[in-house]
Protein backbone atom coordinates (compact mmCIF):
# COMPACT_ATOMS: atom_id res chain seq x y z
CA UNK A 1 33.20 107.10 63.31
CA UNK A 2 32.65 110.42 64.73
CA UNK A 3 31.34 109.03 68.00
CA UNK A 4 34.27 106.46 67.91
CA UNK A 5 36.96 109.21 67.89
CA UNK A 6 34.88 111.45 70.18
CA UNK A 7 34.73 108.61 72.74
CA UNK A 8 38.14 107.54 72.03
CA UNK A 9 39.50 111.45 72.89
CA UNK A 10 37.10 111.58 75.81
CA UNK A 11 38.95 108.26 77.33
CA UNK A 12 42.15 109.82 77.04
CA UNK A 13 41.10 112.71 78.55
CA UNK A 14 39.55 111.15 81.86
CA UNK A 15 42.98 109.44 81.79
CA UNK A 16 44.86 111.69 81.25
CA UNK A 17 42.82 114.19 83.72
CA UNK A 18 42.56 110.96 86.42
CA UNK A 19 41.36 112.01 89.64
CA UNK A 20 41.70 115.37 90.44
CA UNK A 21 44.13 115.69 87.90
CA UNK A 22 45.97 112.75 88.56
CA UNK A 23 47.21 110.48 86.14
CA UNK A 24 45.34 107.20 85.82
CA UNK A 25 48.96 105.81 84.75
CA UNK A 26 50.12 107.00 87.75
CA UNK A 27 47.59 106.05 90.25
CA UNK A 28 48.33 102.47 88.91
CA UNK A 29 51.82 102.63 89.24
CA UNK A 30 51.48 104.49 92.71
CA UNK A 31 49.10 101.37 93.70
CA UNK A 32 51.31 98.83 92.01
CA UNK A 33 54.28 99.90 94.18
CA UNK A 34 51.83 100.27 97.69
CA UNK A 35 51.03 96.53 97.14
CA UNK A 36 54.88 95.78 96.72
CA UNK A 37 55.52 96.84 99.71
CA UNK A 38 52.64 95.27 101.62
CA UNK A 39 54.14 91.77 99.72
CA UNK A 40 57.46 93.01 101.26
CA UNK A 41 56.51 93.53 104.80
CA UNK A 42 54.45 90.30 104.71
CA UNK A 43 57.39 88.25 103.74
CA UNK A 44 58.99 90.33 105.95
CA UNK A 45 57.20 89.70 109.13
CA UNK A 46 56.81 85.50 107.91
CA UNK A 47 60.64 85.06 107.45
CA UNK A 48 62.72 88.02 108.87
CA UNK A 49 61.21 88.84 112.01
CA UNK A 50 59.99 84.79 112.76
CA UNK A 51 63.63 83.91 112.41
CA UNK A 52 65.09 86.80 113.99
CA UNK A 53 63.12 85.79 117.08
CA UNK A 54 63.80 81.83 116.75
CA UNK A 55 67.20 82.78 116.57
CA UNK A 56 67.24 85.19 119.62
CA UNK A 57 65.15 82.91 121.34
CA UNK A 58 68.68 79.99 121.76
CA UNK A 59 70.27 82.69 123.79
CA UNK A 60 70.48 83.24 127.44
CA UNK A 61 70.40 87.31 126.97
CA UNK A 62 66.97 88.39 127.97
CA UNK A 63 67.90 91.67 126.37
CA UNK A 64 67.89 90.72 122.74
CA UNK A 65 65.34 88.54 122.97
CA UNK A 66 62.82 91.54 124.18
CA UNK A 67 64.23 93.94 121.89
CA UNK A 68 63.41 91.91 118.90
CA UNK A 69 60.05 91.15 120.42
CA UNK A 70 59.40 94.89 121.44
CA UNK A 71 60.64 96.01 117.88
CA UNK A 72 58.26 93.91 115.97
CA UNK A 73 55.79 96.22 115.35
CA UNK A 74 57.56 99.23 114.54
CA UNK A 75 59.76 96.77 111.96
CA UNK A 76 56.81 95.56 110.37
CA UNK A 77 54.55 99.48 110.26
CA UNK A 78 58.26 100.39 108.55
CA UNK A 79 57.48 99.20 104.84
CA UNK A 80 54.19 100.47 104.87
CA UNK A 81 55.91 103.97 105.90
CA UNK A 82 58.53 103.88 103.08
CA UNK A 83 56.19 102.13 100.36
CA UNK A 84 53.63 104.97 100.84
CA UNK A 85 56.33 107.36 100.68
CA UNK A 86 57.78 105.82 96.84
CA UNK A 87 54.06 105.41 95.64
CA UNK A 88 53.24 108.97 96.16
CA UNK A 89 56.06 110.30 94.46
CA UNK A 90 55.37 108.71 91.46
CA UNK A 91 51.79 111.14 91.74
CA UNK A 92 52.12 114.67 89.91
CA UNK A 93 49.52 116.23 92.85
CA UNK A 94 49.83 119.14 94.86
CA UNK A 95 53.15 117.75 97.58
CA UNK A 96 51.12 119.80 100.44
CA UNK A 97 48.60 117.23 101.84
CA UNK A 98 51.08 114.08 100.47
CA UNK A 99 53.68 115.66 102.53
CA UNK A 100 51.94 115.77 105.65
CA UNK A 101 50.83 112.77 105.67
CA UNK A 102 54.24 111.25 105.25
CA UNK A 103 55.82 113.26 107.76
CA UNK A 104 52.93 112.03 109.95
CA UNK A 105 53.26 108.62 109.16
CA UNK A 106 57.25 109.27 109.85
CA UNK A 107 56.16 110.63 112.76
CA UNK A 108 54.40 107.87 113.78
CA UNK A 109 56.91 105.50 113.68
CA UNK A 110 59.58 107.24 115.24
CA UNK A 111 57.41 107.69 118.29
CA UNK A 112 56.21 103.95 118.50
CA UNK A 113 59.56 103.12 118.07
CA UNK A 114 61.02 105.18 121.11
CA UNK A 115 57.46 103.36 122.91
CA UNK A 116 58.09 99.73 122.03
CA UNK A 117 62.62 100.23 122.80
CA UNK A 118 61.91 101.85 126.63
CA UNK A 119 60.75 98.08 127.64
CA UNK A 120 63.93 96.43 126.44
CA UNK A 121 66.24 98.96 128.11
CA UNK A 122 64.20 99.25 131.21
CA UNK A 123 65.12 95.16 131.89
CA UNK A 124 68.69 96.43 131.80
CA UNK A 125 68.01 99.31 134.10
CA UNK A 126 66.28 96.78 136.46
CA UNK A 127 69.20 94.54 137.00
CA UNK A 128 71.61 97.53 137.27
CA UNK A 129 69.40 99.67 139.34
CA UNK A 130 70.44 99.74 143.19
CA UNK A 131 69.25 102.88 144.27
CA UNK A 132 65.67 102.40 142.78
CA UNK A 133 63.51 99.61 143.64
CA UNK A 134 61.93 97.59 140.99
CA UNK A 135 58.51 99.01 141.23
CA UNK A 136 59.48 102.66 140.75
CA UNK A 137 61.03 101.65 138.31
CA UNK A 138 58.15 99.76 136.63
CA UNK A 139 56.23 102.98 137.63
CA UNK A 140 58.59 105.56 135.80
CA UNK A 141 58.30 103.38 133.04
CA UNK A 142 54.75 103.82 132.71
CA UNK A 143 55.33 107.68 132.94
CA UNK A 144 57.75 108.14 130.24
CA UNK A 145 55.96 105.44 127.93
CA UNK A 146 52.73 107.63 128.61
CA UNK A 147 54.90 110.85 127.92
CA UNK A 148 56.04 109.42 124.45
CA UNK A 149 52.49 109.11 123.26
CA UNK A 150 51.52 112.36 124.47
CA UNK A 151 54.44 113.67 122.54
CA UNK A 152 53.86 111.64 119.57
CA UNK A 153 50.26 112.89 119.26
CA UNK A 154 50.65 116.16 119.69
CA UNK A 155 53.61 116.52 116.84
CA UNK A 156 50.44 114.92 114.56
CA UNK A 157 48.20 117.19 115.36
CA UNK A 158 50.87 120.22 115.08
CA UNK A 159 51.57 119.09 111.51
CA UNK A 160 48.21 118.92 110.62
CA UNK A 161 47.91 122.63 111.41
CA UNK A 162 45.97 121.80 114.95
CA UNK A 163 47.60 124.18 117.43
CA UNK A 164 48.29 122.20 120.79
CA UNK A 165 48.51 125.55 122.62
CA UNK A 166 45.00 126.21 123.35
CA UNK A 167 44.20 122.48 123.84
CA UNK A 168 46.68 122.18 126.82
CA UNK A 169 45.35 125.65 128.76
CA UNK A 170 41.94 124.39 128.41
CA UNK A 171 42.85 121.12 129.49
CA UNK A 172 44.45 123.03 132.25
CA UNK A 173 42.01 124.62 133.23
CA UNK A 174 39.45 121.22 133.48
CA UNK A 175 42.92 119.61 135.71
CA UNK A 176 41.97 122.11 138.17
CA UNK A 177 38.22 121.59 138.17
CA UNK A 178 39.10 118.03 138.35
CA UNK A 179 41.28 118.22 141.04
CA UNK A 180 39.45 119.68 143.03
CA UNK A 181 37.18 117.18 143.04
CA UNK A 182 39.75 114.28 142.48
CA UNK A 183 41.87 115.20 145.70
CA UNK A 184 42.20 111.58 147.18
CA UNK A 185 43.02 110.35 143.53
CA UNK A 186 46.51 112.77 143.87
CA UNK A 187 46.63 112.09 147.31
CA UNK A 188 46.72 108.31 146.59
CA UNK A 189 48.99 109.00 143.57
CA UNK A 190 51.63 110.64 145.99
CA UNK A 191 51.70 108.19 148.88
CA UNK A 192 52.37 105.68 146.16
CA UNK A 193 55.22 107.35 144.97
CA UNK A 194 56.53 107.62 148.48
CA UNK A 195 55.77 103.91 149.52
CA UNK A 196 58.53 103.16 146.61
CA UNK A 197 61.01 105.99 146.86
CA UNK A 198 61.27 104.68 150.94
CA UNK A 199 61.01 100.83 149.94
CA UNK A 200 58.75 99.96 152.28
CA UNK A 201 57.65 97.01 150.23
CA UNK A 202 57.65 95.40 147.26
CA UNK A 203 56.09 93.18 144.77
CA UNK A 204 55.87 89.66 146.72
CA UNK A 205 56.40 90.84 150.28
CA UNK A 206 54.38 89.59 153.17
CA UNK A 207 53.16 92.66 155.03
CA UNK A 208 50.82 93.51 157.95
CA UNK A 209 49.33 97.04 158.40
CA UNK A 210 47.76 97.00 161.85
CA UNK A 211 43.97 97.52 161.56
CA UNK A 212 43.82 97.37 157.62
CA UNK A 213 45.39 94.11 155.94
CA UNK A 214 48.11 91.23 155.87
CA UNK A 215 49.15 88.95 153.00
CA UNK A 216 51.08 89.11 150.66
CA UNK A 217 51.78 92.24 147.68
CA UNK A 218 50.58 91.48 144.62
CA UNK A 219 50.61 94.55 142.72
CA UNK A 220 51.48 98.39 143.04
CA UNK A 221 49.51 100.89 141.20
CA UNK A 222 49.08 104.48 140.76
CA UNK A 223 46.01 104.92 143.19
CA UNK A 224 46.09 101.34 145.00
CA UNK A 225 47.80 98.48 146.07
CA UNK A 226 46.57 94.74 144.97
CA UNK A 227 47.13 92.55 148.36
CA UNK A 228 46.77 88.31 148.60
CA UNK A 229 45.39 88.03 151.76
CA UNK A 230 46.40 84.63 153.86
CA UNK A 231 42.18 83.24 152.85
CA UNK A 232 43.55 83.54 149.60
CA UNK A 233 41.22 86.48 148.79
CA UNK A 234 42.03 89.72 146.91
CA UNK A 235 42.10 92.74 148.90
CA UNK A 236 42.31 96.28 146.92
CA UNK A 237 44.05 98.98 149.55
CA UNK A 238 43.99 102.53 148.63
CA UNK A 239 48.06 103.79 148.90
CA UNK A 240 47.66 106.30 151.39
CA UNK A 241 47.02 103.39 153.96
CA UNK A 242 50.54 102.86 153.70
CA UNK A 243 51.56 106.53 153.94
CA UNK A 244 49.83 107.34 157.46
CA UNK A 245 50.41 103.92 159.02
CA UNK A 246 52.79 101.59 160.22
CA UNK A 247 53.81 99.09 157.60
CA UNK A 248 55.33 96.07 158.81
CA UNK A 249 57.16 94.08 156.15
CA UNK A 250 57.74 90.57 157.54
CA UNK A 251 59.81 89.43 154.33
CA UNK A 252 62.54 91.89 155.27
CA UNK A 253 63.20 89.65 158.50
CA UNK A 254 67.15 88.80 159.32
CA UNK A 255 65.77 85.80 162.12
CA UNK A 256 62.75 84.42 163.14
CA UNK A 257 61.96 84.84 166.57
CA UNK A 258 60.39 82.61 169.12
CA UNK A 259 58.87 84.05 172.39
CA UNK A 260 57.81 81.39 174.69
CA UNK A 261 56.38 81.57 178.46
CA UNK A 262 57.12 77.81 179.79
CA UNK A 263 55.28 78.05 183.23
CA UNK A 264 55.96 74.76 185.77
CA UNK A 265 54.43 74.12 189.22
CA UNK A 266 55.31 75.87 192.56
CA UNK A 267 56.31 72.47 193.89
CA UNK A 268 59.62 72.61 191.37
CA UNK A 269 62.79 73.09 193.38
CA UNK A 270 65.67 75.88 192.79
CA UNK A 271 68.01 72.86 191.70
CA UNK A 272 64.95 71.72 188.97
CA UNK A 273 64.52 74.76 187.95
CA UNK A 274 68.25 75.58 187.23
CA UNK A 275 68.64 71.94 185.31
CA UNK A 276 65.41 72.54 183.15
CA UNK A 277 66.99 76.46 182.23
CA UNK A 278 70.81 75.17 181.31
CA UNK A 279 68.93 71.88 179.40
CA UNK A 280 67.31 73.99 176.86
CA UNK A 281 69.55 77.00 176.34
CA UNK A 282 72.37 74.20 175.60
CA UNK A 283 69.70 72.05 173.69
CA UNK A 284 69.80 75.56 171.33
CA UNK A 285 73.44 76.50 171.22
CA UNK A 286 73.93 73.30 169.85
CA UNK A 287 71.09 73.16 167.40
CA UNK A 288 72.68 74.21 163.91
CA UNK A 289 68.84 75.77 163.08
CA UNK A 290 69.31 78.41 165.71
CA UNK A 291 70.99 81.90 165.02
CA UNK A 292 73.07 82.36 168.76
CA UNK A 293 75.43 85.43 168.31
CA UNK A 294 75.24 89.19 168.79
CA UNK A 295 72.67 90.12 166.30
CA UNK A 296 70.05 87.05 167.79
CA UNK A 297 70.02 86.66 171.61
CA UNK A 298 69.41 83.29 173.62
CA UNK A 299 67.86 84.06 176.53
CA UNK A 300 66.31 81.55 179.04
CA UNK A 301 65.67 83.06 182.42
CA UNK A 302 63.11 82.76 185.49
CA UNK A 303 60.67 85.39 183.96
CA UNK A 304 58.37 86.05 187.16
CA UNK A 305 56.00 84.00 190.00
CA UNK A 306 52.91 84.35 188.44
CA UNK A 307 49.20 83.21 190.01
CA UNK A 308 48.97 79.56 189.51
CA UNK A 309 53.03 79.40 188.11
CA UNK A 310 56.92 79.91 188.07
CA UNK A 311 57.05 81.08 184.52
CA UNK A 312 60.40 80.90 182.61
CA UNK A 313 61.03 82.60 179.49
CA UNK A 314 62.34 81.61 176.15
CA UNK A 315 63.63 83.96 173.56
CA UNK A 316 65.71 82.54 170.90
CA UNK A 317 66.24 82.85 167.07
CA UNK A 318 65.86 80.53 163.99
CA UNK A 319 68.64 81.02 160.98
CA UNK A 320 65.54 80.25 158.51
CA UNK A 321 63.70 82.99 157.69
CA UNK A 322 60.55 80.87 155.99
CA UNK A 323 57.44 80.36 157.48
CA UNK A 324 57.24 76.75 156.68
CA UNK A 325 60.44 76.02 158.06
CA UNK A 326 60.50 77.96 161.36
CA UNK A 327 57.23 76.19 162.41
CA UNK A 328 58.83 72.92 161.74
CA UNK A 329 61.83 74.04 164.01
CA UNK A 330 59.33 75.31 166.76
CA UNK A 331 57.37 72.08 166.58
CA UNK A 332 60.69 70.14 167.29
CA UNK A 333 61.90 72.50 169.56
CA UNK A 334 58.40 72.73 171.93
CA UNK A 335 58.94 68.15 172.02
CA UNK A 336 62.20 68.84 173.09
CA UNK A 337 61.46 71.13 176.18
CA UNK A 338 58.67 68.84 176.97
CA UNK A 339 61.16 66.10 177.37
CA UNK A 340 63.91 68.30 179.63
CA UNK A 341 60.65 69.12 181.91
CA UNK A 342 59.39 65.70 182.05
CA UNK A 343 63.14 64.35 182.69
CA UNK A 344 63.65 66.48 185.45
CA UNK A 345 60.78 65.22 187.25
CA UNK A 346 58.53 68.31 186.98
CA UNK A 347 54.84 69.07 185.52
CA UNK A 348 53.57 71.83 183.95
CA UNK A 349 51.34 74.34 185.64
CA UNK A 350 47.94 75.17 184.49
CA UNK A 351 45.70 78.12 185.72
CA UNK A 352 44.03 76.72 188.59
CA UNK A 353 42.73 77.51 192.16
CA UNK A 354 43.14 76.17 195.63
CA UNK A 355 40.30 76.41 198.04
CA UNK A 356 40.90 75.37 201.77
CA UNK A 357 37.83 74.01 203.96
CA UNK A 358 38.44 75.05 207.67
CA UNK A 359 36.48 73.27 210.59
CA UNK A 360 36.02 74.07 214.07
């Protein structure tokens, strides 16, 4: 019986005494509560958050909709937060080491939360913004979400006694060795910046940089630009391309312009000539897919005598400003000029030479 009650005061003891002095009543209750809560955010995340987002998902407001998506995370990371916060308080232990990692875990949310609501609230600053373009805006994005974690990281490791201080002048210190050695990296970095403060293109522009590329902009980045070229292949340009050259952005457009040479034989008469000039430049005045006023000249004059023609030059403007549609209104227009020149009785010259045979 001895033994018994020995054994039986020994339990109580080790339950009493727990885990380093911990409760085993309480570690159960602690536990109990910790699994609560993970039941809680499960049923949570299933019915909550699924039918916050079905019912977000009916309305035309893209802002909602990504804040509910954006929040999802934070929402869910929320009861574990506050159920580990209950569970330890039920613990008779030393509040140092439970209290830091609570304010960490607080920590921790707060942070992810300011992360996940910049995305939301940046859609809202992209269909207000007028003075920034779209991709600065995606880029000072990036920055401040990048900011927000360095933040958030550094307030865990500052209440976990780890002093930031030191950490950032030796990580100072390495930037400079680095950049020294990174110099087109930052020099990339800044014509980037630069290429969106001026606008000189964005994110679905056609562009041609003489010498380097043309197609169309597929991405921005921080060191490079992602460009479709016209083969359909994927060219990679590093930013300060754009910075020390001449960027021609073909998108930006008001008219299309055609610039035509029409060269007809020396044997065509002042009177043929005339005809064939007035034909076509009333041909385009009355054409409703030609831009004619003070912003898009129409001219059709008697350009010069050249070798082996009289060349007469065409300069006019389409209203369309697509691709597709301005060859379709040069094709018509070139069958239309072929008809004036033919219906005036006159050929077209070609290069060509005359030799002469003399004879005694």
């Amino acid at each position: 019986m001895n033994i018994l009650e020995n054994f039986k005061d020994l339990f109580l003891d080790v339950w009493k005494d727990g885990v380093s002095g911990i409760n085993i009543s309480e570690i159960i209750i602690a536990l109990a509560i910790f699994t609560f809560f993970l039941f809680l955010r499960g049923v949570f995340s299933k019915f909550v958050v699924k039918k916050l987002e079905k019912y977000v998902s009916k309305s035309t407001n893209g802002f909602d909709n990504s804040l509910v998506y954006s929040m999802e995370g934070p929402a869910k990371f929320f009861p574990i937060v506050l159920g580990f916060f209950i569970s330890t308080s039920y613990l008779t232990v030393e509040s140092g080491i439970v209290d830091v990692i609570n304010r960490s875990l607080i920590t921790i949310l707060i942070f992810w939360t300011f992360h996940q609501v910049i995305e939301p609230f940046s859609a809202v600053v992209k269909l207000a913004g007028g003075l920034l373009s779209r991709d600065l805006i995606n880029w000072i994005i990036k920055a401040i979400k990048v900011l927000i974690l360095v933040l958030g990281f550094a307030a865990v490791l500052d209440l976990w006694g780890i002093k930031i201080g030191p950490i950032i002048a030796g990580l100072g210190l390495f930037g400079v060795a680095v950049a020294l050695g990174a110099q087109d990296l930052f020099k990339n970095l800044i014509s980037g910046i630069l290429v969106l403060v001026e606008r000189r293109f964005q994110v679905g522009d056609w562009i041609f940089v003489e010498g380097v590329i043309e197609g169309t902009v597929e991405n921005i980045g921080f060191r490079s630009t992602v460009v479709r070229r016209f083969d359909k292949s994927l060219a990679t340009i590093p930013n300060f391309q754009f910075a020390e050259r001449a960027v021609i952005n073909n998108s930006q457009i008001t008219n299309r312009r055609i610039n035509w040479i029409i060269g007809v034989e020396y044997r065509t008469t002042g009177e043929q000539l005339k005809n064939i000039k007035d034909q076509i430049e009333n041909y385009i005045r009355g054409n409703k897919d030609f831009a004619v006023n003070d912003n898009a000249i129409l001219s059709v004059k008697i350009d010069q005598f050249a070798a082996s023609s009289i060349d007469i030059k065409l300069i006019c403007f389409t209203k369309t400003k697509q691709y597709q549609e301005w060859m379709n209104v040069k094709d018509t227009l070139a069958l239309e000029v072929k008809n004036i020149v033919e219906k005036n009785k006159v050929s077209f010259a070609f290069p060509s030479t005359s030799i002469y045979v003399e004879k005694n």
